[in-house]
Structure formats: structure tokens, C-alpha cells
PDB file of N, CA and C in Angstrom:
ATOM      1  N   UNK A   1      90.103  95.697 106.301  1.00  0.00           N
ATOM      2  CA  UNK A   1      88.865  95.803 107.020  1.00  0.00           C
ATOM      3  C   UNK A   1      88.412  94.415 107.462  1.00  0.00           C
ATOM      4  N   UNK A   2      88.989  93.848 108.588  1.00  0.00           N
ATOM      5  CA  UNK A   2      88.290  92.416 109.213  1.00  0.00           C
ATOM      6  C   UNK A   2      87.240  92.596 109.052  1.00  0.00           C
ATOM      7  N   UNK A   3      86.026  91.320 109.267  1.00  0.00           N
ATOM      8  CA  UNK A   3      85.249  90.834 109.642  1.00  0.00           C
ATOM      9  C   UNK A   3      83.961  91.746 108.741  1.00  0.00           C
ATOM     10  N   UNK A   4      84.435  92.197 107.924  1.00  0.00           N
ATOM     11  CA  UNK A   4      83.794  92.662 106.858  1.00  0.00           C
ATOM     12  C   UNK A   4      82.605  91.414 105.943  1.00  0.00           C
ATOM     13  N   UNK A   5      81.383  91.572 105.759  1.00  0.00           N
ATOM     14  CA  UNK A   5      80.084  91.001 104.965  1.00  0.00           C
ATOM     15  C   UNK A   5      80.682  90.296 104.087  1.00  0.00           C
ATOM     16  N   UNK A   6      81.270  90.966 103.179  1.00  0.00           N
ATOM     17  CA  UNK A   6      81.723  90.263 101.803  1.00  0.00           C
ATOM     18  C   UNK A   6      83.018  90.486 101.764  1.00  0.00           C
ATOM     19  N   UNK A   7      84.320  89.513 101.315  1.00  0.00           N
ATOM     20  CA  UNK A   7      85.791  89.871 101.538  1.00  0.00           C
ATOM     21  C   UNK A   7      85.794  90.342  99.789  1.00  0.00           C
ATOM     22  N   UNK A   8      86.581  91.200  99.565  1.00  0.00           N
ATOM     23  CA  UNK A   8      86.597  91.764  98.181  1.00  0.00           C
ATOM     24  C   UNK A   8      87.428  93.202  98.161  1.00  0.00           C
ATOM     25  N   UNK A   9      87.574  93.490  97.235  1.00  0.00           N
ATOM     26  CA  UNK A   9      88.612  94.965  97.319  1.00  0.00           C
ATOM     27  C   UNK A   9      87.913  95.861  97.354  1.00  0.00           C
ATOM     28  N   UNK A  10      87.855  96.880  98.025  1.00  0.00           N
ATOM     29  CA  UNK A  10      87.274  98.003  98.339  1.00  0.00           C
ATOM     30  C   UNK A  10      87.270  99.428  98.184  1.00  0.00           C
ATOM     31  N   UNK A  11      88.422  99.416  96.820  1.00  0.00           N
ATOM     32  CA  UNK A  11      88.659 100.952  96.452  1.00  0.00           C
ATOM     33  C   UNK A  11      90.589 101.350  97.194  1.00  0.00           C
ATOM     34  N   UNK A  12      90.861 102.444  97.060  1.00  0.00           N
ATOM     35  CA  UNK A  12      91.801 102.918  97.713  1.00  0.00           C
ATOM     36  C   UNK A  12      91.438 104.466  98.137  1.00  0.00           C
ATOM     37  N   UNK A  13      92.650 104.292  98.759  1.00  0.00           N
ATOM     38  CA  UNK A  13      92.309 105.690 100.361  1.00  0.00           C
ATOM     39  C   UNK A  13      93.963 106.276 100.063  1.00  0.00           C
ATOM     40  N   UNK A  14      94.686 107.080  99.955  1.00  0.00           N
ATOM     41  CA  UNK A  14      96.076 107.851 100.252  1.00  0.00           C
ATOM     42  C   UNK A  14      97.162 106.733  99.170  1.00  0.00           C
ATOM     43  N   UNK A  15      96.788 106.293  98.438  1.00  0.00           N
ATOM     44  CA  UNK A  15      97.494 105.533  97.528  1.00  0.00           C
ATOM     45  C   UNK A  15      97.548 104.508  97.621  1.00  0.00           C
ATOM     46  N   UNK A  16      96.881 103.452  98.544  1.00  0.00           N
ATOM     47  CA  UNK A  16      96.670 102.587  99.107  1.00  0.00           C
ATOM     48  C   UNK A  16      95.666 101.714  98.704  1.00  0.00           C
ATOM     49  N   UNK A  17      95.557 100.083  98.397  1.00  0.00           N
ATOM     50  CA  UNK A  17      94.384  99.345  98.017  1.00  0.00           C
ATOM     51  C   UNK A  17      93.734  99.082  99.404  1.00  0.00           C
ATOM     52  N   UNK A  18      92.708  99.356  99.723  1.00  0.00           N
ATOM     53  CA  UNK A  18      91.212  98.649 100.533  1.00  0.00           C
ATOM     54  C   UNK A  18      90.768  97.239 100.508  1.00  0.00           C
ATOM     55  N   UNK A  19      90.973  96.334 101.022  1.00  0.00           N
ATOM     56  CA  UNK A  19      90.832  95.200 100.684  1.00  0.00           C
ATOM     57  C   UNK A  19      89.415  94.544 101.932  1.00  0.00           C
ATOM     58  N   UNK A  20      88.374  94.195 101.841  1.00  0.00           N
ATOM     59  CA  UNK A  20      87.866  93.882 103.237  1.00  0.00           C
ATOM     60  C   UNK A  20      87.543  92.470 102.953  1.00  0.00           C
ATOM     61  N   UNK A  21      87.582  92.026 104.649  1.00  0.00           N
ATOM     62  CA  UNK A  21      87.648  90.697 104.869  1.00  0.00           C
ATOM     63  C   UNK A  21      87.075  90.000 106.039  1.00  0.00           C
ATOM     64  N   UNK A  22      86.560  88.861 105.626  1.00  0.00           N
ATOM     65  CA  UNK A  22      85.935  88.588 107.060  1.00  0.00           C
ATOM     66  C   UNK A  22      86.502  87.765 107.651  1.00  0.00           C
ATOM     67  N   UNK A  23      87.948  87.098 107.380  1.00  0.00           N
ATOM     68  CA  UNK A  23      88.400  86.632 108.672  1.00  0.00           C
ATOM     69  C   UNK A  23      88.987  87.468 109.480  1.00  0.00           C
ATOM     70  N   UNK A  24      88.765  86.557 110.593  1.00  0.00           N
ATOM     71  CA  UNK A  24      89.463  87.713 112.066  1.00  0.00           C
ATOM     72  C   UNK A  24      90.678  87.507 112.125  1.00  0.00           C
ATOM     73  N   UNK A  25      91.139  88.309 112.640  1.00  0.00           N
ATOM     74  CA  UNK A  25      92.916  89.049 112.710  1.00  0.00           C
ATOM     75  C   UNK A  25      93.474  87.669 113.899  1.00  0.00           C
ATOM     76  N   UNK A  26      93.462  86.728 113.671  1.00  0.00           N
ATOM     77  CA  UNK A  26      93.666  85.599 114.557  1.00  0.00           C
ATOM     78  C   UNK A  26      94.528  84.921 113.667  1.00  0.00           C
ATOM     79  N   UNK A  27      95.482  84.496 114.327  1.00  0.00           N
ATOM     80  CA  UNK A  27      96.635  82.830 113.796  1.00  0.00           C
ATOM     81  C   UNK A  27      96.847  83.410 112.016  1.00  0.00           C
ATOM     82  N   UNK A  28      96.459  84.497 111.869  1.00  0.00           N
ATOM     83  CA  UNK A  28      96.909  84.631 110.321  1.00  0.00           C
ATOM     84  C   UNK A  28      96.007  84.180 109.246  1.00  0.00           C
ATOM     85  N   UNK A  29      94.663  83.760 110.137  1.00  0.00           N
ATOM     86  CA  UNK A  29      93.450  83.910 109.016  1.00  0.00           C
ATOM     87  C   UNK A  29      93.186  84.716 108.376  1.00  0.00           C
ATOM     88  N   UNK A  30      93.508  86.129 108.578  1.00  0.00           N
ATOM     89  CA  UNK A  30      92.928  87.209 108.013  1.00  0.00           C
ATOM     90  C   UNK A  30      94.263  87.419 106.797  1.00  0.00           C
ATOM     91  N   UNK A  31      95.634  86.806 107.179  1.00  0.00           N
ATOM     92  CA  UNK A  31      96.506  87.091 105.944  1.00  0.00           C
ATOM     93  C   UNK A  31      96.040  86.377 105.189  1.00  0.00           C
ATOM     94  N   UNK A  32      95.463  85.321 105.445  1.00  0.00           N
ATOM     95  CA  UNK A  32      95.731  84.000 104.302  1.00  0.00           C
ATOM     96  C   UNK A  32      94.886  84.449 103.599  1.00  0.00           C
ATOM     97  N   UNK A  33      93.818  84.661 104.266  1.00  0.00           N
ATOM     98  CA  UNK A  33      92.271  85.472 103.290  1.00  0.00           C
ATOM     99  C   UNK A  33      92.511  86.789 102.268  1.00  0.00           C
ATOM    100  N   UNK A  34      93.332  87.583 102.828  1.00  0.00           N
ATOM    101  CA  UNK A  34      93.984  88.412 102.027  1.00  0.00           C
ATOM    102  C   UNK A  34      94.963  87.688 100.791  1.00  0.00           C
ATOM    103  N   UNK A  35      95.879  87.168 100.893  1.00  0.00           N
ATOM    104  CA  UNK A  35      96.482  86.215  99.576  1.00  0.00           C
ATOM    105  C   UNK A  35      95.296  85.662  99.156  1.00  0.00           C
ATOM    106  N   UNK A  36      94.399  85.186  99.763  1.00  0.00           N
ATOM    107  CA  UNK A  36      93.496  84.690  98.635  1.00  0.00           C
ATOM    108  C   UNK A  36      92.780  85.524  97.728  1.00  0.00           C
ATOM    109  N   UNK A  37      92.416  86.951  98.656  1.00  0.00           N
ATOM    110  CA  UNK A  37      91.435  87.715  98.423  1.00  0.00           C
ATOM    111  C   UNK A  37      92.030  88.362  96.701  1.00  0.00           C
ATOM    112  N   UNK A  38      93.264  88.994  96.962  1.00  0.00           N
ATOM    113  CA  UNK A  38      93.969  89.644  95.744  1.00  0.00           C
ATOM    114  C   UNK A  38      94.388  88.554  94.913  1.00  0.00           C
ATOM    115  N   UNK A  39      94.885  87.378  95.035  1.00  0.00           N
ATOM    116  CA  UNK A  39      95.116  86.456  94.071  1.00  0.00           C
ATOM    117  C   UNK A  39      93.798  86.602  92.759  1.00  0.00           C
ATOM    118  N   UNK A  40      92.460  85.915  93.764  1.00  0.00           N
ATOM    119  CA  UNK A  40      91.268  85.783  92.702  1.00  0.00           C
ATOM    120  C   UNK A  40      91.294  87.644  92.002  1.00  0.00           C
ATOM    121  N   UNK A  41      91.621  88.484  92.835  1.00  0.00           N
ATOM    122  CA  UNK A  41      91.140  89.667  92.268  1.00  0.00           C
ATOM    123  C   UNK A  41      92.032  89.876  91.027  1.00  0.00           C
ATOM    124  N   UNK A  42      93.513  89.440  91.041  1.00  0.00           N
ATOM    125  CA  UNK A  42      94.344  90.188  90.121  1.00  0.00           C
ATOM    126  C   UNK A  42      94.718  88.759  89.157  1.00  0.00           C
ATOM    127  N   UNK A  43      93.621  87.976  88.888  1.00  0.00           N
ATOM    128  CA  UNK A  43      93.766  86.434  88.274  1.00  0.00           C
ATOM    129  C   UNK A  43      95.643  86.039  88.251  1.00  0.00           C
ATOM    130  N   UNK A  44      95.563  85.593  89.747  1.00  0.00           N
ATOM    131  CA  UNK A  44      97.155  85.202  90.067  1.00  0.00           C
ATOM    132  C   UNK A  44      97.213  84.225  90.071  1.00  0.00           C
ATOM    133  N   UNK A  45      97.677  82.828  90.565  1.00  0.00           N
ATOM    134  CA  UNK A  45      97.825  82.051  91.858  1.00  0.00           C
ATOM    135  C   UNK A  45      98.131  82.244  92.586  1.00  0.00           C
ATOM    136  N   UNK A  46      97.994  81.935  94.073  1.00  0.00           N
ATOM    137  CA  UNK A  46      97.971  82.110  95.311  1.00  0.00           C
ATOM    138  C   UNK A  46      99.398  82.394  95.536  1.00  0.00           C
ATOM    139  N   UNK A  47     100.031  81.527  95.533  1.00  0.00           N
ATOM    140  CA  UNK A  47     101.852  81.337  95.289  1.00  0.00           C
ATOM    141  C   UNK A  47     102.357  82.635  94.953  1.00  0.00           C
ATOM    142  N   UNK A  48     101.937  82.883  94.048  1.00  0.00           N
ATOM    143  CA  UNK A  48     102.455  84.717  93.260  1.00  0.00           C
ATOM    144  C   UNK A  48     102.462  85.500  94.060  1.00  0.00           C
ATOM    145  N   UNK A  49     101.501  85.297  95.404  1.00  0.00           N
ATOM    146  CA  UNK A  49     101.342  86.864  96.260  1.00  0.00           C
ATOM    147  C   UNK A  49     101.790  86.604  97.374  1.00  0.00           C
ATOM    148  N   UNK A  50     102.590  87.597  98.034  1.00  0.00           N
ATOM    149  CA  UNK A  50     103.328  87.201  98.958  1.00  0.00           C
ATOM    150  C   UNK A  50     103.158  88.425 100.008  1.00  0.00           C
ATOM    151  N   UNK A  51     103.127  88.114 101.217  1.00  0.00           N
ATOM    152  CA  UNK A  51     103.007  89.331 102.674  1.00  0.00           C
ATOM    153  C   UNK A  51     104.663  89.803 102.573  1.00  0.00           C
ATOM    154  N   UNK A  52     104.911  90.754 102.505  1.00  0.00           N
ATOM    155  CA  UNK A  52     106.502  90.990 102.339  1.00  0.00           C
ATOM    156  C   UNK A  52     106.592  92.148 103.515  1.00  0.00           C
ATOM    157  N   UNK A  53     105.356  92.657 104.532  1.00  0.00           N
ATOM    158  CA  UNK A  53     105.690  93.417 105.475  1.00  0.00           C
ATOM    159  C   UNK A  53     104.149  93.992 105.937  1.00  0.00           C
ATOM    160  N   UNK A  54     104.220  93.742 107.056  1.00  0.00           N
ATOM    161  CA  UNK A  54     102.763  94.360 108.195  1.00  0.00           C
ATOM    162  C   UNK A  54     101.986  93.172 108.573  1.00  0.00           C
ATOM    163  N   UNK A  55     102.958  91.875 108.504  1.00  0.00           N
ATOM    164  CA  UNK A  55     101.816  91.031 109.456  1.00  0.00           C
ATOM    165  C   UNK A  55     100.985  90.527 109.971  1.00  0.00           C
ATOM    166  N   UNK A  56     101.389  92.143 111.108  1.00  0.00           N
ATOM    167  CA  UNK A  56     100.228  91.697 112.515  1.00  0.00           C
ATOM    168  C   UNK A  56      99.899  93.211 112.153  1.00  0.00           C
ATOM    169  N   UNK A  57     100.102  94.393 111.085  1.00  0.00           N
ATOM    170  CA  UNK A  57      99.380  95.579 111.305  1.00  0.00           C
ATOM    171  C   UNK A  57      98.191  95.625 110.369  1.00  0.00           C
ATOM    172  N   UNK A  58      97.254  96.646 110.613  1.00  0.00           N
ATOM    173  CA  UNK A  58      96.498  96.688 109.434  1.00  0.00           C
ATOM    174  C   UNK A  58      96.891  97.071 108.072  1.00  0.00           C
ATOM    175  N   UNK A  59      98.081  97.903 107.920  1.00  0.00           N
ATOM    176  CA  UNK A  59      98.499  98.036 107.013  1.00  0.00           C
ATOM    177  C   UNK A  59      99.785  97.525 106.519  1.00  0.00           C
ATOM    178  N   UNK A  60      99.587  96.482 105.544  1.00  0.00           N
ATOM    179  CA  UNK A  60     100.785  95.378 104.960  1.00  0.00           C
ATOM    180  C   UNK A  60     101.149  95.986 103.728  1.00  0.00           C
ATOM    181  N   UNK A  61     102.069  94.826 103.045  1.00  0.00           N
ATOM    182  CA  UNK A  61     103.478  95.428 101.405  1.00  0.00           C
ATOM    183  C   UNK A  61     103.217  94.081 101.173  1.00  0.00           C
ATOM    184  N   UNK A  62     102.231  94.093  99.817  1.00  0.00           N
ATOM    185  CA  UNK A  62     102.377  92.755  99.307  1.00  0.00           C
ATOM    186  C   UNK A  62     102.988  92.917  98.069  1.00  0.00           C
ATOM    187  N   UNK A  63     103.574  91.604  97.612  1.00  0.00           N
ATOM    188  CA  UNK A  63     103.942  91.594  96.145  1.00  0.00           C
ATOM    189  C   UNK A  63     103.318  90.254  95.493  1.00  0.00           C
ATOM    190  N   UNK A  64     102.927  91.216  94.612  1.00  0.00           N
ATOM    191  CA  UNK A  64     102.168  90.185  93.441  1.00  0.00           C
ATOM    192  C   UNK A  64     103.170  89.824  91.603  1.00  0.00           C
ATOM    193  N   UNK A  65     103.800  88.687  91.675  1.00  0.00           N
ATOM    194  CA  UNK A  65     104.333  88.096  90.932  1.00  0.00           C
ATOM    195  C   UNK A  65     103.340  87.758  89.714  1.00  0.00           C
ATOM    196  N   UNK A  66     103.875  88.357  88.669  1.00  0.00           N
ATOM    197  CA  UNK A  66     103.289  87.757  87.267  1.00  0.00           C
ATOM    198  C   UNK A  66     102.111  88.971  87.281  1.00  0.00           C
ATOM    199  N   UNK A  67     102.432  89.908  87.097  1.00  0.00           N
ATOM    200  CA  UNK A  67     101.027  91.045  87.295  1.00  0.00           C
ATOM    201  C   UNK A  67     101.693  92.554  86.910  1.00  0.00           C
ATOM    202  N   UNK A  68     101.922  92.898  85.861  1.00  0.00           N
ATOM    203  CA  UNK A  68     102.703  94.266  85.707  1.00  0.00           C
ATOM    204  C   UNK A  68     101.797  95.138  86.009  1.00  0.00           C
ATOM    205  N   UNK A  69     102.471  96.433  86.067  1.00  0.00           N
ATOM    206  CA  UNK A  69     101.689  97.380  86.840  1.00  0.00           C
ATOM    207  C   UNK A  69     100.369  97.856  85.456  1.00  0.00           C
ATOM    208  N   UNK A  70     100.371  98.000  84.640  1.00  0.00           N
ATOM    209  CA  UNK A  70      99.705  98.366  83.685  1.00  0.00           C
ATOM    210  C   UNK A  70      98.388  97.491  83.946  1.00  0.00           C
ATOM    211  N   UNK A  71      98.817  96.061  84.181  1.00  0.00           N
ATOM    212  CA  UNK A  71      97.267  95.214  84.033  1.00  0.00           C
ATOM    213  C   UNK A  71      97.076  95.267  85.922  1.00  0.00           C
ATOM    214  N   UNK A  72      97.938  95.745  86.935  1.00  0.00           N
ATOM    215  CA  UNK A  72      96.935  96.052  87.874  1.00  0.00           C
ATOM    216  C   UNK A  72      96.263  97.291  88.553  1.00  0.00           C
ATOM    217  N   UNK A  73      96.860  98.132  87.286  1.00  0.00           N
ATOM    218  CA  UNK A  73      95.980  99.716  86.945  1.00  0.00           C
ATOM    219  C   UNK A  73      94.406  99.089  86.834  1.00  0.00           C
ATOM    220  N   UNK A  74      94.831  98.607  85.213  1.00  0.00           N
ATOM    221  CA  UNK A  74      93.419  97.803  84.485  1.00  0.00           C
ATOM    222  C   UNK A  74      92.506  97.423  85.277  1.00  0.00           C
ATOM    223  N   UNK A  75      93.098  96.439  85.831  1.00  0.00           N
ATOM    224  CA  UNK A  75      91.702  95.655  86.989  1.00  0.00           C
ATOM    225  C   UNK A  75      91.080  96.432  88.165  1.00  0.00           C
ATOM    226  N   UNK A  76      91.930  97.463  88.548  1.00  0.00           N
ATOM    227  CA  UNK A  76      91.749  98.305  89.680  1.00  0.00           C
ATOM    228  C   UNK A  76      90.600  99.025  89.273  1.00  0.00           C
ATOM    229  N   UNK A  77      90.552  99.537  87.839  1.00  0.00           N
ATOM    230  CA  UNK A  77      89.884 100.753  87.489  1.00  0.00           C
ATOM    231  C   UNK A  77      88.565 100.144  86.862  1.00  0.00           C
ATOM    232  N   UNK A  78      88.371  98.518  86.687  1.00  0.00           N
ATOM    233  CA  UNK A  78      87.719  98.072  86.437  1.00  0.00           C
ATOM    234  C   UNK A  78      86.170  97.304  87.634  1.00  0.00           C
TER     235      UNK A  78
END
């Protein structure tokens, strides 16, 4: 969700995380904001999360290094 008030995670929709953000979909501000956005959310470093597919779509495949699925149930539901 560009250009969204507050950038922060937003729930999920069809199995999918919601993430909104207020940079604009320009030069890859809005990815970088996203790696940042889930890093702070899933206490990563930045480095750990990686765009692995969707770019330029609204809907991307990230992978988050150092984060098993159990503790990003946890934080999700938290």
C-alpha cells in the first residue's frame, strides 16, 4: 500500500502479509522502505531481507534470513 500515513504491517488478505508504506513506487524507494519496513518488524537486519521477486509489482517474494517460521507466526499474531 504506497503512500500510506504510517509505513507498518497491515494484517494479511489470501495468505498474504499487508505491508503499507509511504514511499512512492519510484527508483525503488518503496522497495527499500519495504526491507526496512519488515526488517524492524521481524527484529532482522536489513541485510537478512531480501526482494527475491515482484519488483516493479505490487505484489513481491521476500525472504527473510535468520527468522523461522514459528517466530514469524509469533510476531504476526502479535
Amino acid at each position: 500500500m504506497p503512500r500510506a500515513s504510517k509505513p507498518g504491517l497491515a494484517g494479511t488478505r489470501d495468505g498474504a502479509l499487508l505491508v503499507r508504506l509511504n514511499a512512492p513506487p519510484v527508483e525503488g524507494a518503496a522497495n527499500d522502505e519495504l526491507i526496512e519496513v519488515l526488517a524492524d518488524a521481524f527484529g532482522v537486519p536489513r541485510r537478512a531481507v531480501s526482494l527475491i521477486a515482484g519488483d516493479r509489482s505490487r505484489q513481491k517474494r521476500v525472504l527473510i534470513r535468520r527468522l523461522t517460521a514459528a517466530d514469524a507466526e509469533r510476531i504476526l499474531r502479535s
